[in-house]
Structure formats: structure tokens, C-alpha cells
Protein backbone atom coordinates (compact mmCIF):
# COMPACT_ATOMS: atom_id res chain seq x y z
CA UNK A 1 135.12 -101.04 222.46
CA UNK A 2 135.63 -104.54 220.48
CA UNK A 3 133.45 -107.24 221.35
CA UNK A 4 135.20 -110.48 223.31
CA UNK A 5 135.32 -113.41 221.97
CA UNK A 6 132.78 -115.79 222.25
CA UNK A 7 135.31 -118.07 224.70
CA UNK A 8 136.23 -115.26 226.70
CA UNK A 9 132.76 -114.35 227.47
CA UNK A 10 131.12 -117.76 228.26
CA UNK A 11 134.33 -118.20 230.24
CA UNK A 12 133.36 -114.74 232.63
CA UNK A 13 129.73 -115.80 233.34
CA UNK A 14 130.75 -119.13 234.14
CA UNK A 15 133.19 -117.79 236.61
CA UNK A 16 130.37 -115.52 237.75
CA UNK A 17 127.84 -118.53 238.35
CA UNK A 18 130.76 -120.19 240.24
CA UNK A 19 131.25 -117.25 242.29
CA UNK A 20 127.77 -116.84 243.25
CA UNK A 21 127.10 -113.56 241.30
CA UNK A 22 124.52 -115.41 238.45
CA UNK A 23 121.60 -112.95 239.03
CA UNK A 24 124.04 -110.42 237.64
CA UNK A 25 124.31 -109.70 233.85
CA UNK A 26 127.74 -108.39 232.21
CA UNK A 27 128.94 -104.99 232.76
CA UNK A 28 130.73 -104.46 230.02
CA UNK A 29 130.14 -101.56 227.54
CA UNK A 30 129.61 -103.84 224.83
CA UNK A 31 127.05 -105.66 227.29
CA UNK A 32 124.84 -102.87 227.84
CA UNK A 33 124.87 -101.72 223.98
CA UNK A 34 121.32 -102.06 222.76
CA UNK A 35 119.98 -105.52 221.67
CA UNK A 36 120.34 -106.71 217.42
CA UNK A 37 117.11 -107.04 215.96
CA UNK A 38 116.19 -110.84 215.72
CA UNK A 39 118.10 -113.13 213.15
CA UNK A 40 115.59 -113.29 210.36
CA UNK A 41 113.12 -110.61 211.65
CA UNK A 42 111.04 -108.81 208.66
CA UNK A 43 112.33 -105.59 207.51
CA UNK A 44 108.80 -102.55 208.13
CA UNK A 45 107.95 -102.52 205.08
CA UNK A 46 108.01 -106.93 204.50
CA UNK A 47 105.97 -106.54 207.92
CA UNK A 48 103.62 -104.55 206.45
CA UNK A 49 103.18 -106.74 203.53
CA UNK A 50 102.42 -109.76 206.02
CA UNK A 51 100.80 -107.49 208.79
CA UNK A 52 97.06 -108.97 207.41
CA UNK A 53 97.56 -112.26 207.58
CA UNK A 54 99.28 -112.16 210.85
CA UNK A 55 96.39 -110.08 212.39
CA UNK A 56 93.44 -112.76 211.30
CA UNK A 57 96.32 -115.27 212.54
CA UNK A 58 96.72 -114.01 215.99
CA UNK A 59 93.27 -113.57 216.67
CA UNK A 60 92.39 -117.45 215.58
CA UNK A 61 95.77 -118.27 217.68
CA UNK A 62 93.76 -115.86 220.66
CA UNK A 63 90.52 -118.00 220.31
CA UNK A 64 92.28 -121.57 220.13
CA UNK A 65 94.43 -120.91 223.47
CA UNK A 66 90.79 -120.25 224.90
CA UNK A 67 88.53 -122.60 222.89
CA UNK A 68 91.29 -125.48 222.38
CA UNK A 69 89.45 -126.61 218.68
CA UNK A 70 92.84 -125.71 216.33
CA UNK A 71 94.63 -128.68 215.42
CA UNK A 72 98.35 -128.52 215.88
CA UNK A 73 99.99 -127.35 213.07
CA UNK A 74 102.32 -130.73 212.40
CA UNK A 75 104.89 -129.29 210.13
CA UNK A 76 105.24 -125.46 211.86
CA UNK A 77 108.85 -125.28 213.07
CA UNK A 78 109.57 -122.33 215.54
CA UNK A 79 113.31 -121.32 214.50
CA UNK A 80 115.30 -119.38 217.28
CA UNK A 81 111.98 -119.45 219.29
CA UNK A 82 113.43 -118.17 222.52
CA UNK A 83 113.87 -114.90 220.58
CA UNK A 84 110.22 -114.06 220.72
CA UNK A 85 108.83 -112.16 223.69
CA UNK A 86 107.80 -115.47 225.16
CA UNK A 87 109.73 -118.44 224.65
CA UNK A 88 107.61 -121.67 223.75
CA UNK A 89 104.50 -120.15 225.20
CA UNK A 90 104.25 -118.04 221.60
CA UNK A 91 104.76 -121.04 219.33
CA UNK A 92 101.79 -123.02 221.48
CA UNK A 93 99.92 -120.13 221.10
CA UNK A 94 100.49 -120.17 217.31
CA UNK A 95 99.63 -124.43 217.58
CA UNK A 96 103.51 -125.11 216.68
CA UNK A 97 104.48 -128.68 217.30
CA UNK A 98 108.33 -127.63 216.68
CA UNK A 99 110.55 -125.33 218.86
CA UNK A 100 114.11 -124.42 218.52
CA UNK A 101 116.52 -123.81 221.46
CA UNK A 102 120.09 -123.21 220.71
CA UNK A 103 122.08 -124.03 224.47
CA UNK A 104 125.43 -123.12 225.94
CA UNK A 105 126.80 -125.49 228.74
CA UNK A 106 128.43 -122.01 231.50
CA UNK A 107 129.52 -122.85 234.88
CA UNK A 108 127.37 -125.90 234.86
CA UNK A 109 124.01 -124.73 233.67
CA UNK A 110 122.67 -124.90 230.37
CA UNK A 111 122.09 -121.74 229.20
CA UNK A 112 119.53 -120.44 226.42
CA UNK A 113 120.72 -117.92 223.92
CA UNK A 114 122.21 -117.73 219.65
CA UNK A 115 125.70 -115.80 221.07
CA UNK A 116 127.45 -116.00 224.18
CA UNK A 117 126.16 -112.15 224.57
CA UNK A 118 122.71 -113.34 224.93
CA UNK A 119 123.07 -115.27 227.65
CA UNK A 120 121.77 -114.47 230.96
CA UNK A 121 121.86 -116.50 233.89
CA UNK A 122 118.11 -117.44 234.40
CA UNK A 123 117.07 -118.14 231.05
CA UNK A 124 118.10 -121.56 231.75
CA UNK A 125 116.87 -124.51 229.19
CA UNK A 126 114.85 -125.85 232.36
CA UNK A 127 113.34 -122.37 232.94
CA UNK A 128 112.43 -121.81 229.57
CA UNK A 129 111.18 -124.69 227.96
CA UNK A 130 111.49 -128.10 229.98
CA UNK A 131 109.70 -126.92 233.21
CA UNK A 132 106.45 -125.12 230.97
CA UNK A 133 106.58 -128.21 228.92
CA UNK A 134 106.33 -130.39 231.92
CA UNK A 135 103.32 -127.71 233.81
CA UNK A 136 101.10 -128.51 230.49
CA UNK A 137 101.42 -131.97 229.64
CA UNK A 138 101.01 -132.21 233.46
CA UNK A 139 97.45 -130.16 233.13
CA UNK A 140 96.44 -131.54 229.42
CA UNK A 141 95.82 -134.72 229.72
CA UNK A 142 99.67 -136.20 229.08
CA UNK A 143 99.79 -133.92 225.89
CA UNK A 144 101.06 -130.31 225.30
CA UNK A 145 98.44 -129.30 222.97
CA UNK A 146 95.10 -130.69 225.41
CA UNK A 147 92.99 -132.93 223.45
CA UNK A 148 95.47 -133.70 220.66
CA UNK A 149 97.49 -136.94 220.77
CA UNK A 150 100.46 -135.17 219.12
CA UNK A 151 103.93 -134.89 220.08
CA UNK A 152 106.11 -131.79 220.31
CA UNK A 153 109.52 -131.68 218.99
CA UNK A 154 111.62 -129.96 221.07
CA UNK A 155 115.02 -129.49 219.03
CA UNK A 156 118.30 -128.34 221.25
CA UNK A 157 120.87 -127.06 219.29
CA UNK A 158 124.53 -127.36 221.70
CA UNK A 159 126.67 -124.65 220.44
CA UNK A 160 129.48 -125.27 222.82
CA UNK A 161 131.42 -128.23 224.23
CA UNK A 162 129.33 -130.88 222.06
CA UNK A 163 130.10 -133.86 224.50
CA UNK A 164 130.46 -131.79 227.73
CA UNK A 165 127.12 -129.97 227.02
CA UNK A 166 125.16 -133.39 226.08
CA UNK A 167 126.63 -135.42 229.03
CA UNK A 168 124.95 -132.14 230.79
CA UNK A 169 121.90 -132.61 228.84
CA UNK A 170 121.41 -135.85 229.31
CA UNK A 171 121.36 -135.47 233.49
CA UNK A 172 118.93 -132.69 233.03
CA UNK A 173 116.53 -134.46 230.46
CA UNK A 174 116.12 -137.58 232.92
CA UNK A 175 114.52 -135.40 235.45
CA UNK A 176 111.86 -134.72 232.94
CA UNK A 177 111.78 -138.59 231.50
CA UNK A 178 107.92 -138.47 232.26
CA UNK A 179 107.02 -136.67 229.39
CA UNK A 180 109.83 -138.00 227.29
CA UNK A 181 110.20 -139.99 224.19
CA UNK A 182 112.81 -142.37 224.92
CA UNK A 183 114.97 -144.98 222.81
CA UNK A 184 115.84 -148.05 224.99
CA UNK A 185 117.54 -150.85 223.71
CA UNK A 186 117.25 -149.20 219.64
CA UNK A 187 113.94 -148.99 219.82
CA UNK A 188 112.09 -145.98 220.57
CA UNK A 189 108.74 -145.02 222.57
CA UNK A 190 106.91 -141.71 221.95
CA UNK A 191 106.44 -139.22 224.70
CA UNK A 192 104.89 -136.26 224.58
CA UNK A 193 108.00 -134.32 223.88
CA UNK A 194 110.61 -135.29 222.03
CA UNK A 195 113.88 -134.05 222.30
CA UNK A 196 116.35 -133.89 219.29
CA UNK A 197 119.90 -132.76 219.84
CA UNK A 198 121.34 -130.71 216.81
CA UNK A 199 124.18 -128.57 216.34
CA UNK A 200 127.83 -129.54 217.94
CA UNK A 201 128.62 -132.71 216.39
CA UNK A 202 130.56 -134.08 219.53
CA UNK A 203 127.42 -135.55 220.81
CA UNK A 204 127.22 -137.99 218.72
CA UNK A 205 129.17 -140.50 220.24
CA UNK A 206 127.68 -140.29 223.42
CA UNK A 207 124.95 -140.72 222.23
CA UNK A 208 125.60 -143.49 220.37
CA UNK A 209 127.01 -145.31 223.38
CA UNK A 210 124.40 -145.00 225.46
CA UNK A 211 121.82 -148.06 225.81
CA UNK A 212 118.71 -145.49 226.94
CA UNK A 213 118.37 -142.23 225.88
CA UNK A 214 115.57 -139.57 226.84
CA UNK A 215 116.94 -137.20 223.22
CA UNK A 216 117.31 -138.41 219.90
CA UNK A 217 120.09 -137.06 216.80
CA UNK A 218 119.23 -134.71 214.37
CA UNK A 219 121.33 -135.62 211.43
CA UNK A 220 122.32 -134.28 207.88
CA UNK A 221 121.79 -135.40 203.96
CA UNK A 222 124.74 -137.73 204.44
CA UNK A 223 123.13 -139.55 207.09
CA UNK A 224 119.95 -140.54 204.79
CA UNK A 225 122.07 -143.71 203.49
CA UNK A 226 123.85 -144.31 206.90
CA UNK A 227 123.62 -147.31 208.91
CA UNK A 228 121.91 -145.46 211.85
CA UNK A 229 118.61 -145.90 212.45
CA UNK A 230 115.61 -143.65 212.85
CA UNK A 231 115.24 -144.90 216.42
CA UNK A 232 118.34 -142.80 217.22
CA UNK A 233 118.56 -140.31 214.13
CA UNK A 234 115.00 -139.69 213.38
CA UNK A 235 115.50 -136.05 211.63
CA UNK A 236 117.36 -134.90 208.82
CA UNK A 237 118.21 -131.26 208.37
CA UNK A 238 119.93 -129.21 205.59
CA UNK A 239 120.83 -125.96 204.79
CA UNK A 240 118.66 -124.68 201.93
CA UNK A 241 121.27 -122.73 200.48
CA UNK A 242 123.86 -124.71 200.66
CA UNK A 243 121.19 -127.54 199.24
CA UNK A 244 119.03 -125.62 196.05
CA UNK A 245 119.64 -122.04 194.51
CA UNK A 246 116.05 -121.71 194.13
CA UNK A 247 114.61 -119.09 196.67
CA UNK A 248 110.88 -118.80 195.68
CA UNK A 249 110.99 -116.60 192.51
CA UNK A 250 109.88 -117.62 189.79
CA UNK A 251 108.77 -121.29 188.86
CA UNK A 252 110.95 -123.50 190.91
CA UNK A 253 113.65 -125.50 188.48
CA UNK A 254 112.24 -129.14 187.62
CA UNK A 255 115.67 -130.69 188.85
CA UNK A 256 115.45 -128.64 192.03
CA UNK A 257 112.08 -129.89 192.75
CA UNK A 258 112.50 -133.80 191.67
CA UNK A 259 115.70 -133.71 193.97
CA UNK A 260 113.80 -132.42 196.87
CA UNK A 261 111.50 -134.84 196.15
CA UNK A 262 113.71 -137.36 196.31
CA UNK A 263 115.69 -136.56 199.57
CA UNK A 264 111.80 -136.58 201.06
CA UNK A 265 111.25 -139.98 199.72
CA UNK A 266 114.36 -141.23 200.96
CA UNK A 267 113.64 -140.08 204.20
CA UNK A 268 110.02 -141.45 204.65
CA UNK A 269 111.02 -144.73 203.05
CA UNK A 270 113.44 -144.89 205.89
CA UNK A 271 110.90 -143.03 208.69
CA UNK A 272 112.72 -139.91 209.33
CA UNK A 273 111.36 -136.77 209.13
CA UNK A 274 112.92 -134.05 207.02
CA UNK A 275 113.77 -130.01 208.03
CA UNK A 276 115.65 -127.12 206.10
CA UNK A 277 116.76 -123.68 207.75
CA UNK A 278 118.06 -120.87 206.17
CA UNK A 279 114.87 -121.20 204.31
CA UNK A 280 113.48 -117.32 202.80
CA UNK A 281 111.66 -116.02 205.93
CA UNK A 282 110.69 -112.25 204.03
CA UNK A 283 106.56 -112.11 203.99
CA UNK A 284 105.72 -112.13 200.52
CA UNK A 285 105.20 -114.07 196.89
CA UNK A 286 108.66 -115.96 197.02
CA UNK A 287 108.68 -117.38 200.61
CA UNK A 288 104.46 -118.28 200.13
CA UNK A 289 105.97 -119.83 196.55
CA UNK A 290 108.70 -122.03 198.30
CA UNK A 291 106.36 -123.04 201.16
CA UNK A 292 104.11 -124.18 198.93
CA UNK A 293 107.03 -126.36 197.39
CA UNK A 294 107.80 -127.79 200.52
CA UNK A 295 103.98 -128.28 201.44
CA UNK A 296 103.84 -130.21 198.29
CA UNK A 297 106.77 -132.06 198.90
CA UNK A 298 105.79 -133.60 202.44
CA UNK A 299 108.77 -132.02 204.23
CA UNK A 300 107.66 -132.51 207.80
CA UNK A 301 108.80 -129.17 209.46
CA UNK A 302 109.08 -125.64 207.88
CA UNK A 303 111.23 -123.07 209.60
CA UNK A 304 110.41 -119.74 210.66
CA UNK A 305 110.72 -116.67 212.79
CA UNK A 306 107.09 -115.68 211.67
CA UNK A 307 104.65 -117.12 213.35
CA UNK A 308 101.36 -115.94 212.77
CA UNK A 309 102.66 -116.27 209.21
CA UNK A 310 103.09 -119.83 208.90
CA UNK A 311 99.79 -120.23 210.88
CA UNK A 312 98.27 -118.30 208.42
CA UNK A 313 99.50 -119.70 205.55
CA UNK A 314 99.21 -123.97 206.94
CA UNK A 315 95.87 -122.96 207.82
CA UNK A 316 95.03 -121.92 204.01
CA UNK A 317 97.20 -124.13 202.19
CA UNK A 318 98.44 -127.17 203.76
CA UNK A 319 95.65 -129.52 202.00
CA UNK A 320 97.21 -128.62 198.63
CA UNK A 321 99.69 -131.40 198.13
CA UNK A 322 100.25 -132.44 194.75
């Protein structure tokens, strides 16, 4: 049977929200077909390459949730975190400071999921992430990470409705404004979470109109030279293939690496903070290669789906700048 599109789906659950029927999930054959693995997930044999370093990785990441010594890890991105078997609490676990949560404005509630065929009616973005968030600030001491003065990023990409879904996401984040970095007036005050809005570009002029704001912009290369400032577009992120060929094997090509180096620079001179996806998530030589390039480089968040792995390897390497 062919898959609906992605309209005529989101369309059906938010009728079924409407209509009172949101603890049910889709009927449809395609609904019930089993689950794709998760975008970027290691083939069995790249686990097995990795599976040692994510062993010694969980078991530190079992004795910090307990002991509370590990530092955050400040550049460890979660990419697509509500994919793992538990959303957010995983990444913490792991000492992430960065977690990814793409949303979907259906029938009024913002909705957690990559496709409109992951959706589900109680995986809201409240229920997921901005009610645990709010439980462990609450019991750490005004931090998520207790005894660590060190914010978490939360970044929510819109993949629908751009203006509809932030003028959404805006009510919803001001219930949660006590744990919020907020920009008032262009300037900005840090909160324990901050909240960066990526993806549809239709936010962006809400956002821009608005005189207080409890989310921030995440913007692109051509915004490094743009008039806005970091108070409302404090992160830049690229597409690392669309940005280097370079994927980790092999020396990395001296242009490659001074331009890198460059688009860091730029950012930093300007205070923004600097994130690629589509980065090579396999286990093995090439990704540790082109980690270690970005390590070196200062980039402030590196993506991934592994993440014992990048625990693993900050843990080892992420004194090693050069």
C-alpha cells in the first residue's frame, strides 16, 4: 500500500486530536509496518568496531548519573535524540549539553518526531523534553547537570508551518521561562536551557519582531556576515557535505582545514557558536579522524547518533587542540 503524503497524514492526526481520539495511533497498513532503523544508526559490524569504547563509556556514563563528578561534555551534540530509547534522559546520561528535537505543529500540539509517521500523540515536545528539563533544573540546584554552572542547548527543529509552529512555540516556551535563556530588548540573559529554533525558515520573522523572546535562531554560513546579532542568532549550522568533500580519510586537504578554520574564527570573533550535521557518524578511523579536525578547530558542538561514542572519544581527546 503507498505511503501518504506527509500533508495528508499530519492532516488525519490533527483531525484525530480535534476529535478527541489522540490516545489512538494510525491504523493504516502502512502505520503498523515495522519501524526504520534510526537515521544514522551503525551498521553490526561498524557497532562492533565501536562496541569497546561504548561499553567503558556507558559504564563511566552509569557511575556519573550516580556519583555526579563528570563534567558536561560542552561540545557533545545529541542529533535526532528523541530516537533513542529515552529521549533527553540518554544524552544527560552520556553528560551531553546539546539535544536535538525536530517538532510538528498537529491539531494544536507540538508534536515530536523526523516524519509525520513518527508521530504519536503523547510524545509531545512538553512531555519529552521541556517538562524533564524543568523536574531537574528544579532538583539541581537551577542547573540540568547538578553542580555544573553550564547551560543546555536545547535545539527545536519546526518541520512544518515555520510561523504557525513558532507562534505555537513561543506560547509553550513562556510557561517554562524559569529556566529559560531569554533575549529582551537585544540583549540576552542565560538560563539554564537555551532554546534555539532551527529548521523551517518562516520563523524568522517572528522572531525578529518580537521585543522578548524565551528561543533564540539558529542560522546558516550566510548569516556569519549578517547584520543580526548573536543575541538573537547565536548558532551557525552547515551541512558538511554540502560545505567540505573531506569525510575523514586520509589527511584532511590544507584548504579544507584553513577554511574551516576560518568560518570558526569568524564565528567566535562575532560570539556565535558553530555546528555541522550530516557529519560521518560510522564508528571507526575516518569519523575519530574528522572529530579530531573539528576538536582542533574549536567547533562548539559535534553531531551524533552515538553516544557513548562521542563520550568516549571527548573524554580521550578533547585536550588535543592544536
Amino acid at each position: 500500500m503507498p505511503r501518504p503524503s506527509r500533508r495528508t497524514v499530519v492532516t488525519a492526526l490533527g483531525t484525530a486530536i480535534a476529535g478527541g481520539l489522540a490516545a489512538a495511533a494510525p491504523t493504516s497498513a502502512w502505520a503498523t509496518a515495522p519501524a526504520p532503523a534510526a537515521r544514522g544508526a551503525a551498521t553490526p559490524r561498524a557497532a562492533a568496531a565501536g562496541a569497546g569504547t561504548r561499553t567503558a563509556a556507558t559504564a563511566a556514563g552509569t557511575r556519573a548519573a550516580v556519583t555526579g563528578t563528570e563534567a558536561p561534555l560542552r561540545r557533545a551534540h545529541a542529533h535526532n535524540d528523541y530516537e533513542h530509547p529515552r529521549p533527553l534522559a540518554d544524552a544527560l546520561a552520556h553528560h551531553f549539553t546539546s539535544v536535538e528535537a525536530d517538532i510538528w505543529l498537529v491539531g494544536g500540539r507540538l508534536l515530536v518526531g523526523h516524519d509525520p509517521w513518527d508521530l504519536r500523540p503523547e510524545r509531545t515536545l512538553e512531555a519529552l523534553y521541556l517538562d524533564p528539563l524543568l523536574a531537574r533544573v528544579r532538583r539541581g540546584g537551577g542547573w540540568v547537570h547538578p553542580g555544573h554552572r553550564v547551560p543546555v542547548q536545547l535545539l527545536i527543529d519546526i518541520k512544518n508551518r515555520g510561523e504557525a509552529t513558532y507562534r505555537e512555540l513561543d506560547r509553550c516556551l513562556r510557561r517554562y521561562r524559569e529556566m529559560l535563556s531569554v533575549a529582551t530588548s537585544g540583549a540576552a540573559h542565560l538560563g539554564a536551557v537555551t532554546a534555539v529554533v532551527s529548521g523551517d525558515r518562516a520563523a524568522r520573522a517572528p522572531m525578529e519582531a518580537q521585543r522578548t523572546r524565551h528561543a533564540f535562531y539558529d542560522g546558516r554560513l550566510e548569516d556569519l556576515g549578517g547584520a543580526a546579532p548573536a543575541s538573537f542568532c547565536p548558532l551557525i549550522s552547515a551541512d558538511w557535505t554540502k560545505t567540505f568533500s573531506w569525510q575523514g580519510a586520509g589527511p584532511m586537504p590544507a584548504a579544507e582545514r584553513a577554511r574551516l578554520r576560518a568560518i570558526v574564527g569568524e564565528a567566535h570573533a562575532h560570539r556565535r557558536r558553530v555546528r555541522f550535521w550530516a557529519t560521518p557518524d560510522t564508528p571507526g578511523p575516518a569519523r575519530d579522524a574528522l572529530w579530531r579536525e573539528l576538536v582542533a578547530a574549536d567547533v562548539d558542538h559535534i553531531n551524533t547518533d552515538d553516544l557513548p561514542g562521542l563520550e568516549a572519544f571527548l573524554r580521550a581527546h578533547d585536550g588535543e587542540r592544536r
